[in-house]
Protein backbone atom coordinates (compact mmCIF):
# COMPACT_ATOMS: atom_id res chain seq x y z
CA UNK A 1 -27.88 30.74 24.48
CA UNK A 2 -29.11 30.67 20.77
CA UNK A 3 -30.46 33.29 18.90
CA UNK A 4 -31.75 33.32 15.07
CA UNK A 5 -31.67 36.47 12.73
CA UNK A 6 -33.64 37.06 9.86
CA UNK A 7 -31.40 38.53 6.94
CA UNK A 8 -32.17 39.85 3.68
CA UNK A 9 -30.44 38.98 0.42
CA UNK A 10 -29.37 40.82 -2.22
CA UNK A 11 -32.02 38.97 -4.52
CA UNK A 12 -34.88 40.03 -2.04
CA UNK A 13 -35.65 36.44 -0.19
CA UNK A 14 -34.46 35.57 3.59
CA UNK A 15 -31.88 34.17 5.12
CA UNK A 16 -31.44 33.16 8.79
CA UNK A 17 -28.58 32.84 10.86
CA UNK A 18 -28.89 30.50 14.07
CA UNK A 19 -26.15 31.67 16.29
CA UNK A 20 -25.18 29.17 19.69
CA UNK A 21 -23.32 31.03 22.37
CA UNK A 22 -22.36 29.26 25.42
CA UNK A 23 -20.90 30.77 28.73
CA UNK A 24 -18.96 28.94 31.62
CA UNK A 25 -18.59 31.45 34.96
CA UNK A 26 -19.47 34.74 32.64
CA UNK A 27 -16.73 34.19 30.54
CA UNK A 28 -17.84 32.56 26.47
CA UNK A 29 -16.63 29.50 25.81
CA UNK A 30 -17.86 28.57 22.31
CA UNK A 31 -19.65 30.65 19.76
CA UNK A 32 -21.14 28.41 16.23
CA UNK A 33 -23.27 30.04 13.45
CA UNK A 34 -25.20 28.42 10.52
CA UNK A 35 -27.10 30.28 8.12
CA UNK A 36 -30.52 28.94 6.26
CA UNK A 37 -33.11 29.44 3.68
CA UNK A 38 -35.90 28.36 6.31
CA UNK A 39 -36.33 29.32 9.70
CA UNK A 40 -37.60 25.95 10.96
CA UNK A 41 -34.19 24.43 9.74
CA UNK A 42 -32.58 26.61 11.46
CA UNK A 43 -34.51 26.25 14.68
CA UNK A 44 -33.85 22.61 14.06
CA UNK A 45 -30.38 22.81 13.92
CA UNK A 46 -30.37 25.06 17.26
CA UNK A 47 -32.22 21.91 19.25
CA UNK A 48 -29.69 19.30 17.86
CA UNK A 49 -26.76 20.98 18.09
CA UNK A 50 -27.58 22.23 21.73
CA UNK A 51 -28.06 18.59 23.02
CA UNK A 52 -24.91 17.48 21.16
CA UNK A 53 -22.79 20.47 23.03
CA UNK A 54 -24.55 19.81 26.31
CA UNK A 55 -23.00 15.94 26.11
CA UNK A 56 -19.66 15.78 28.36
CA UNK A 57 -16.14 17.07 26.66
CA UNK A 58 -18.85 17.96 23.80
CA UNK A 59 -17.41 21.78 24.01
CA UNK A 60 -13.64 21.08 24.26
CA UNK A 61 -14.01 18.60 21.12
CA UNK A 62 -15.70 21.11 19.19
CA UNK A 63 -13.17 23.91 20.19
CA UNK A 64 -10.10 21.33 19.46
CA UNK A 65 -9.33 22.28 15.84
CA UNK A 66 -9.60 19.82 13.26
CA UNK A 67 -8.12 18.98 9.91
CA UNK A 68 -9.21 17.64 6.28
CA UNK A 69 -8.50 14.50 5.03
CA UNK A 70 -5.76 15.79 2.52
CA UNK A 71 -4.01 17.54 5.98
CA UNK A 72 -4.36 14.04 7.84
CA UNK A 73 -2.85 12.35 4.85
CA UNK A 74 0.06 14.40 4.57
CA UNK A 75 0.92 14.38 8.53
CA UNK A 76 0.50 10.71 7.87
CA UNK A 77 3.13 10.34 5.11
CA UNK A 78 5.28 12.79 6.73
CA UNK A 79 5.25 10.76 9.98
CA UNK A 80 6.14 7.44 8.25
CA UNK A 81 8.92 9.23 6.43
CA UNK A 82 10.80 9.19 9.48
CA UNK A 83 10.63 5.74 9.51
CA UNK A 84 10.52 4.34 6.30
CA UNK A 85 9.01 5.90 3.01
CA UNK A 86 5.87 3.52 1.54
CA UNK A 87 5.77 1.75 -1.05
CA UNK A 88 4.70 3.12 -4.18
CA UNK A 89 1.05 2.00 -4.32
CA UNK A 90 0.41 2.88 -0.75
CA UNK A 91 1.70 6.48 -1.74
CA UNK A 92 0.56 7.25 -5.19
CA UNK A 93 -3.32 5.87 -3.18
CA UNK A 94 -3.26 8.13 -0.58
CA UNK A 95 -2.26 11.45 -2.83
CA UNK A 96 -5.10 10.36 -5.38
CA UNK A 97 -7.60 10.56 -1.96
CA UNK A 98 -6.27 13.58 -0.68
CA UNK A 99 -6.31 15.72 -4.34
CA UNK A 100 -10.67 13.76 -4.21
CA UNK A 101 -13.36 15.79 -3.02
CA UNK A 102 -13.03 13.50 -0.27
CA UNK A 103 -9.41 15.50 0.59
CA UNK A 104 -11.36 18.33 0.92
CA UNK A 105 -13.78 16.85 4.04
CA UNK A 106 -12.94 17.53 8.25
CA UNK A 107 -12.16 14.82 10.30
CA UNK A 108 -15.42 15.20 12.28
CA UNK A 109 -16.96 14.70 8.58
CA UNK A 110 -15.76 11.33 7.94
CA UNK A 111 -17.83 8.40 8.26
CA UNK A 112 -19.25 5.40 7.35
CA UNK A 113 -21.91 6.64 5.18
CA UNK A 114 -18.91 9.28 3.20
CA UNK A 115 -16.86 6.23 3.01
CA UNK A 116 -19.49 4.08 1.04
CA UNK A 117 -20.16 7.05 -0.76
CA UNK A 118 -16.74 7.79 -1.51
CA UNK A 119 -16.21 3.61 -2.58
CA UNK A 120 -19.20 3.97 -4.82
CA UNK A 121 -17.95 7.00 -6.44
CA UNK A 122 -14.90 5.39 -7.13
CA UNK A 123 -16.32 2.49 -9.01
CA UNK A 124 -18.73 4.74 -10.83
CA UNK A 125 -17.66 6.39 -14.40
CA UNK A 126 -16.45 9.72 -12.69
CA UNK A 127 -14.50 8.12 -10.31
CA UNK A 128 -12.63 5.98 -12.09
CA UNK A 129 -14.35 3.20 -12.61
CA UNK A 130 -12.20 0.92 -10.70
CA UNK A 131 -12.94 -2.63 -9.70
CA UNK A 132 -14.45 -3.43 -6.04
CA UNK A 133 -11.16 -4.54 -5.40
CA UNK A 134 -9.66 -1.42 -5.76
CA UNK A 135 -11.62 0.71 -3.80
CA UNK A 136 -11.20 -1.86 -0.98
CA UNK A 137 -7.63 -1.44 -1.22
CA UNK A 138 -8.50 2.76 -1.42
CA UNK A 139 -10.31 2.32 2.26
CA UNK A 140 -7.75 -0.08 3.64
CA UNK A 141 -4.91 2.63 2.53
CA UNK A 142 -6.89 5.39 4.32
CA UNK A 143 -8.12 3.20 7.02
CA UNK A 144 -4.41 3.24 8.21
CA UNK A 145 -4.09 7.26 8.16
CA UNK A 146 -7.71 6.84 10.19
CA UNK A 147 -6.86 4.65 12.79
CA UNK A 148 -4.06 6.67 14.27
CA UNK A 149 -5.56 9.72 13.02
CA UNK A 150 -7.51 9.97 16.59
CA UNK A 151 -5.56 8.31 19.43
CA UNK A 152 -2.28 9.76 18.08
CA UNK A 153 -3.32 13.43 16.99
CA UNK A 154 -6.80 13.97 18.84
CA UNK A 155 -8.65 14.34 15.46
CA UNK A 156 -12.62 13.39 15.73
CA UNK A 157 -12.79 10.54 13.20
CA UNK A 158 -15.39 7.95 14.22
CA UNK A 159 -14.02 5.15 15.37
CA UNK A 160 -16.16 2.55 13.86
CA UNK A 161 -16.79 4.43 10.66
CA UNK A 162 -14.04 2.13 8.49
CA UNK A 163 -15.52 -1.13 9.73
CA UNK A 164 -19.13 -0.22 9.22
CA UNK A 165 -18.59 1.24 5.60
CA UNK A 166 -17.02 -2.29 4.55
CA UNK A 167 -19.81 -4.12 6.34
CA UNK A 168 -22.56 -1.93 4.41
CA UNK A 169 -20.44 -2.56 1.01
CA UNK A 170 -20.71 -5.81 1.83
CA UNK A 171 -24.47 -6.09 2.32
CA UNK A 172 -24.51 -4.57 -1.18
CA UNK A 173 -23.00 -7.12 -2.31
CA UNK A 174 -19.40 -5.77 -3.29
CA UNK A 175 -16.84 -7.90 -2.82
CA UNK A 176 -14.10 -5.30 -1.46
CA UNK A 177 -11.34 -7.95 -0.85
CA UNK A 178 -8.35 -8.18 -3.23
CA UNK A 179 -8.49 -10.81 -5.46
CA UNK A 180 -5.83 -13.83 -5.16
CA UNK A 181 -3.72 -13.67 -8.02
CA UNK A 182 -2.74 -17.35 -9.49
CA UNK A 183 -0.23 -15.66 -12.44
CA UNK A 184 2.52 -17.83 -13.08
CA UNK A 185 4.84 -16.51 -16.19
CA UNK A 186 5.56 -19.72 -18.54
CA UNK A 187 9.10 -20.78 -19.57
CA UNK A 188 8.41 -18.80 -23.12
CA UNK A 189 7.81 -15.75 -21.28
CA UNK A 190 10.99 -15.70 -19.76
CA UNK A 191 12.82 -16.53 -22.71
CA UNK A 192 11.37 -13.95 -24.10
CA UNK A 193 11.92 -11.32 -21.38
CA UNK A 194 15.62 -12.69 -20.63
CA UNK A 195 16.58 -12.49 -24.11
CA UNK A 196 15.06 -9.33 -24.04
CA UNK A 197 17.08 -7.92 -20.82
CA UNK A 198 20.44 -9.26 -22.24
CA UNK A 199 20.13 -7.05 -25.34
CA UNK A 200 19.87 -4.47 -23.11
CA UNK A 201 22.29 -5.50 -20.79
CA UNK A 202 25.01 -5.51 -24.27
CA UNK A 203 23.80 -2.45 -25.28
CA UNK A 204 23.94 -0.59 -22.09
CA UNK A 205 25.87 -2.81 -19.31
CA UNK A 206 25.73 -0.34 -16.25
CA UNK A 207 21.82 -0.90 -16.49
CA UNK A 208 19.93 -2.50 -14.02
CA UNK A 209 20.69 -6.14 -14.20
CA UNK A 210 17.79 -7.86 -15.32
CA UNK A 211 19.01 -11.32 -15.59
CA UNK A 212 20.43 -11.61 -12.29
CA UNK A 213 17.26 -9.72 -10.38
CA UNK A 214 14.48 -12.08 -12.04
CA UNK A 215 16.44 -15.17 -11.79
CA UNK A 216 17.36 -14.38 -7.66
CA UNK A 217 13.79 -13.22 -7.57
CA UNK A 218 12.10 -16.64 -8.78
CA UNK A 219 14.61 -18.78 -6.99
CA UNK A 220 14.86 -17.32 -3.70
CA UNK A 221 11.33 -16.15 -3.75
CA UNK A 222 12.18 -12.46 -2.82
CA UNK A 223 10.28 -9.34 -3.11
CA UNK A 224 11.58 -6.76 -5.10
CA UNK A 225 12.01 -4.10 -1.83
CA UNK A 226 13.81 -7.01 -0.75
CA UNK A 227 16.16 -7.49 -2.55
CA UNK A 228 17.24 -4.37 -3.08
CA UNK A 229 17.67 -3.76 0.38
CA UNK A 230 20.02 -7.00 1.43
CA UNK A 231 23.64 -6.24 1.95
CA UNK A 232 26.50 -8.22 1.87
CA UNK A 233 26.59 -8.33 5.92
CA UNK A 234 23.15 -9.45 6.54
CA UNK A 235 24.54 -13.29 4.71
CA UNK A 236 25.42 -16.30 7.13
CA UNK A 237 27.49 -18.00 4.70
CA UNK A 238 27.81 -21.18 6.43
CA UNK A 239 24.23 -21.58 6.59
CA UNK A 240 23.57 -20.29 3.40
CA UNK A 241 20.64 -17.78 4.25
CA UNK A 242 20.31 -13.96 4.65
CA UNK A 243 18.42 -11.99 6.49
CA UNK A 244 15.46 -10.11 5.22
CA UNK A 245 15.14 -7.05 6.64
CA UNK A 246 11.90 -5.71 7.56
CA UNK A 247 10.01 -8.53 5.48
CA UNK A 248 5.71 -7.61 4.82
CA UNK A 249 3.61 -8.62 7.47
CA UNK A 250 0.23 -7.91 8.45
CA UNK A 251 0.53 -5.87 11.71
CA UNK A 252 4.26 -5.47 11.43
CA UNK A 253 6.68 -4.41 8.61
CA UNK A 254 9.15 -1.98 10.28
CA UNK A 255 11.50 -4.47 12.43
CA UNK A 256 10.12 -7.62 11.05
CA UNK A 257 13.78 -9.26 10.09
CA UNK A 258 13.40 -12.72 8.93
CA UNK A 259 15.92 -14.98 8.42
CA UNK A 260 15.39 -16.74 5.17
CA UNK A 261 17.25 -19.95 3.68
CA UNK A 262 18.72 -19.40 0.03
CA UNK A 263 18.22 -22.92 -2.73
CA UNK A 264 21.51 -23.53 -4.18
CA UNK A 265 20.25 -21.34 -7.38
CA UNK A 266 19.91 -18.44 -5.73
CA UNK A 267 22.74 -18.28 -3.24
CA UNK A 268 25.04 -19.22 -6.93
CA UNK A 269 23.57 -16.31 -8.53
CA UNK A 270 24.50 -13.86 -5.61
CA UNK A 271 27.66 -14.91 -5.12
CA UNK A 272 27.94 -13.66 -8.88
CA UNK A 273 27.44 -10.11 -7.87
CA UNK A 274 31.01 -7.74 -7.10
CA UNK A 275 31.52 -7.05 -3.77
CA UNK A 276 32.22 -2.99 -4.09
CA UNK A 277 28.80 -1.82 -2.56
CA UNK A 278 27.31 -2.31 0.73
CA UNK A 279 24.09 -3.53 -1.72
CA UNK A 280 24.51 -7.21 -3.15
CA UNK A 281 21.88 -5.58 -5.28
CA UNK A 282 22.06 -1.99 -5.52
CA UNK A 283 19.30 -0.51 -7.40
CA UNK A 284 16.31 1.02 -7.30
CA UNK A 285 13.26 -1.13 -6.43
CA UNK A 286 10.95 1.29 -8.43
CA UNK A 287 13.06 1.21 -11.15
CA UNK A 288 13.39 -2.78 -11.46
CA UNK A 289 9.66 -2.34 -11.37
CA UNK A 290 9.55 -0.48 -14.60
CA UNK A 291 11.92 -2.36 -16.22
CA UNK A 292 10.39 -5.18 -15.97
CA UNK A 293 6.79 -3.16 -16.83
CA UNK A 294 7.99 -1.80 -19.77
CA UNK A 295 9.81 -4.81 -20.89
CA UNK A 296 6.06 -6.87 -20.44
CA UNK A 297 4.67 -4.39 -22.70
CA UNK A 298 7.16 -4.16 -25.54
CA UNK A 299 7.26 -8.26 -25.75
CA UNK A 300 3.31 -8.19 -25.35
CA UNK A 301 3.52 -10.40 -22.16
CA UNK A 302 0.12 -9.13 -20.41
CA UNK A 303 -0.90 -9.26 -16.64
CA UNK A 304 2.44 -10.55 -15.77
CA UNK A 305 3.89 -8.69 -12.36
CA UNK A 306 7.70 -8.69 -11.26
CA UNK A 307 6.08 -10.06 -7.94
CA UNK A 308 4.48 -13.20 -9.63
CA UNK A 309 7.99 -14.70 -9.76
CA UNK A 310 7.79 -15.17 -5.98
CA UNK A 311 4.51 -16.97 -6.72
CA UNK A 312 6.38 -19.32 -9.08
CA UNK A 313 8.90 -19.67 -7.23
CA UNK A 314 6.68 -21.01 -4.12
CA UNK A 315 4.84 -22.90 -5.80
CA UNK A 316 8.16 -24.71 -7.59
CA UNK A 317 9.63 -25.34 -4.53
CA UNK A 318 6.33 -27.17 -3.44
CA UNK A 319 6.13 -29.11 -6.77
CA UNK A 320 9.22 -30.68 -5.76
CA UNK A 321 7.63 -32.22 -2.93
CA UNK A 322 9.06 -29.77 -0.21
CA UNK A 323 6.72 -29.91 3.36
CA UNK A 324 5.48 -26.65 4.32
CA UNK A 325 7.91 -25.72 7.19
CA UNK A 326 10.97 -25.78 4.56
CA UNK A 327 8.94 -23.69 2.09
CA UNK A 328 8.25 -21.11 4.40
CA UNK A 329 12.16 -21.51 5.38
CA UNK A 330 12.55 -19.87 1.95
CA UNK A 331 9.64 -17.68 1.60
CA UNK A 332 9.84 -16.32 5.24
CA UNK A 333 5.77 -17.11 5.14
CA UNK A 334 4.62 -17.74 8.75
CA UNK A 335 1.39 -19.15 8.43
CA UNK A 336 -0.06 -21.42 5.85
CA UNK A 337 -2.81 -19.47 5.10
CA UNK A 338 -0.60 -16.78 3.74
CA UNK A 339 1.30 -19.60 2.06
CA UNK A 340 -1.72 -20.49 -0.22
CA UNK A 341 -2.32 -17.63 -1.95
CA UNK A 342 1.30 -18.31 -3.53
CA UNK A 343 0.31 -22.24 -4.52
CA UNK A 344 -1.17 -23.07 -7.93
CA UNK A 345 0.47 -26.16 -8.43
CA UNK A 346 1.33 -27.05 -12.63
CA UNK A 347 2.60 -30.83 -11.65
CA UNK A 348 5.35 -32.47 -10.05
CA UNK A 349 8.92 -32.30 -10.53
CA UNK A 350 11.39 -29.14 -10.80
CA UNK A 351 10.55 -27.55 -14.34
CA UNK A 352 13.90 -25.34 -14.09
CA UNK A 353 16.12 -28.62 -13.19
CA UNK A 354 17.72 -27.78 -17.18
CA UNK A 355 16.62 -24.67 -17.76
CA UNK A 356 18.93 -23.17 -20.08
CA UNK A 357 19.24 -19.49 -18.67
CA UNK A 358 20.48 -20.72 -15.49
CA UNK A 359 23.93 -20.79 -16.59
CA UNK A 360 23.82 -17.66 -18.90
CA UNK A 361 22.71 -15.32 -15.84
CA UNK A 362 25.55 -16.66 -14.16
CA UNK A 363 28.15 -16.13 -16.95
CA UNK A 364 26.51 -12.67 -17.57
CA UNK A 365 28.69 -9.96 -16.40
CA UNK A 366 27.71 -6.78 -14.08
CA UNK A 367 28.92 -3.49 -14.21
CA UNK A 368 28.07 -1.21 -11.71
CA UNK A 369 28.34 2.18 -13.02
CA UNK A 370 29.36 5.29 -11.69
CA UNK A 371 28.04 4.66 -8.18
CA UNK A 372 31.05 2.86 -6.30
CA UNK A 373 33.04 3.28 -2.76
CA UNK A 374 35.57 6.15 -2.89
């Protein structure tokens, strides 16, 4: 039953409320109110809303209470805390949304025409003005809290509403996809950041080690999170591999452990690290990261990421003429369509076969600090 009440406002014009009440065996069930300027609007409303609630399971949706974005962002990241926390980009994305007006939206708000909306407001001037790129990597952040947002916690997100956003972005011609990076850091680079990181390594030698985490990192082709998560147990010295514990994946990243084959470089430079830490490597994978950030920016190295050394060192290994199966031995890659993206080929040969800081990051001493066994 619906009824609609003219009210007058303080400033002397009208105001009416439409008011839906709906009974099941004389008891109320559900009880909804809007208030407009016009009286046809809200008779319009009335019709619409009456057809949606007389749709099966219409009234128990309505009555199931929702939540905003912001509050199915942080359930999200509080769920995957138990597991593992996210990496830093996933995390620092999915605050920025939920502190947006889009935060602010309910559940049964969301869809594909708020998500363009919301992608087009972050390219524009006052959201940013980020590259399509980035606000594809904005929806594909939130399309994870999305998709589990209704099987798992019964909210009333469309289910197509991701998909179709991307496909109308698309139409527009925005190219939403991340673009392959083919950054490879040049031998001068590294002499410049190595000599850079052994200053500070002199000057402060409980610091992270540098040397030793970008020369590992470019000869055994490791992510960062990787490495700094391998302990001494998870080597098989007689095969001279390790295990990578739960390696990226699409699909799967929690369990994924990969065995992965170390070149004689990198197993050398490992077995320079002291043995009085579960860690081969124990430091802070955020903190390597800005290290090596700030390090870019004082030497004036641009674009250059701590992750393109697993780029170079793909693409080395497959400069010296290795087939794809004993690539991805090393890289853990298990397609070669995700291999690709890591190839940009300079010429043949191995340009590191007399590279000069080989030797020096294995002479270079560690010191561990003040974190050890007791």
């Amino acid at each position: 039953m619906a009824t609609i009440r003219a009210r007058k406002r303080t400033d002397g014009s009208i105001s009416y409320t439409a008011q839906i009440r709906l009974f099941r065996d004389g008891a109320q069930v559900y009880q909804e109110s809007q208030t407009f300027a016009r009286k046809q609007a809200a008779q319009a409303w009335v019709r619409k809303r009456e057809t949606e609630l007389d749709q099966p399971g219409a009234i128990e949706r309505a009555n199931c209470q929702g939540a905003t974005v912001k509050e199915m962002i942080d359930r999200y990241l509080a769920e995957m805390e138990k597991v593992r926390p996210l990496g830093k980009t996933k995390l620092a994305t999915l605050k920025a949304i939920s502190e947006s007006y889009l935060g602010k939206l309910n559940d049964q708000d969301i869809n594909s025409q708020q998500l363009v909306k919301y992608a087009l407001w972050r390219m524009g001037k006052e959201g940013g003005g980020v590259q399509p790129q980035t606000a594809g990597n904005d929806l594909a952040h939130l399309g994870a809290v999305l998709s589990i947002a209704r099987p798992a916690w019964g909210y009333e997100v469309e289910p197509h509403a991701m998909a179709d956003a991307r496909k109308v972005l698309k139409k527009l011609g925005y190219n939403m996809k991340s673009r392959e990076r083919d950054r490879r850091p040049t031998l001068e680079e590294l002499d410049k950041l190595l000599t850079h990181f052994r200053g500070i390594q002199a000057r402060r030698p409980t610091s992270i080690n540098m040397l030793k985490m970008t020369a590992f990192a470019l000869f055994s082709t490791r992510r960062q999170e990787e490495i700094t998560r391998i302990l001494w147990t998870d080597l098989d010295e007689e095969g001279r591999r390790v295990l990578v514990r739960d390696m990226k994946n699409p699909g799967q990243k929690i369990g994924n452990d990969v065995w992965c084959h170390l070149p004689p470089e990198a197993w050398d430079i490992l077995q320079t690290m002291p043995k009085s830490l579960p860690e081969i490597f124990p430091y802070s994978a955020e903190s390597v990261s800005t290290s090596w950030t700030r390090a870019c920016k004082i030497l004036g190295i641009e674009d250059l990421h701590f992750h393109d050394l697993r780029h170079d060192g793909v693409s080395r290994l497959f400069e010296m003429d290795w087939d794809i199966p004993r690539v991805a031995s090393v890289s853990g890659h298990r397609d070669w369509n995700s291999m690709r993206r890591y190839t940009h080929l300079r010429g043949r040969g191995n340009i590191y076969a007399n590279w000069k800081w080989l030797e020096k990051v294995l002479q270079a001493p560690v010191k561990l600090g003040a974190r050890t066994l007791k």
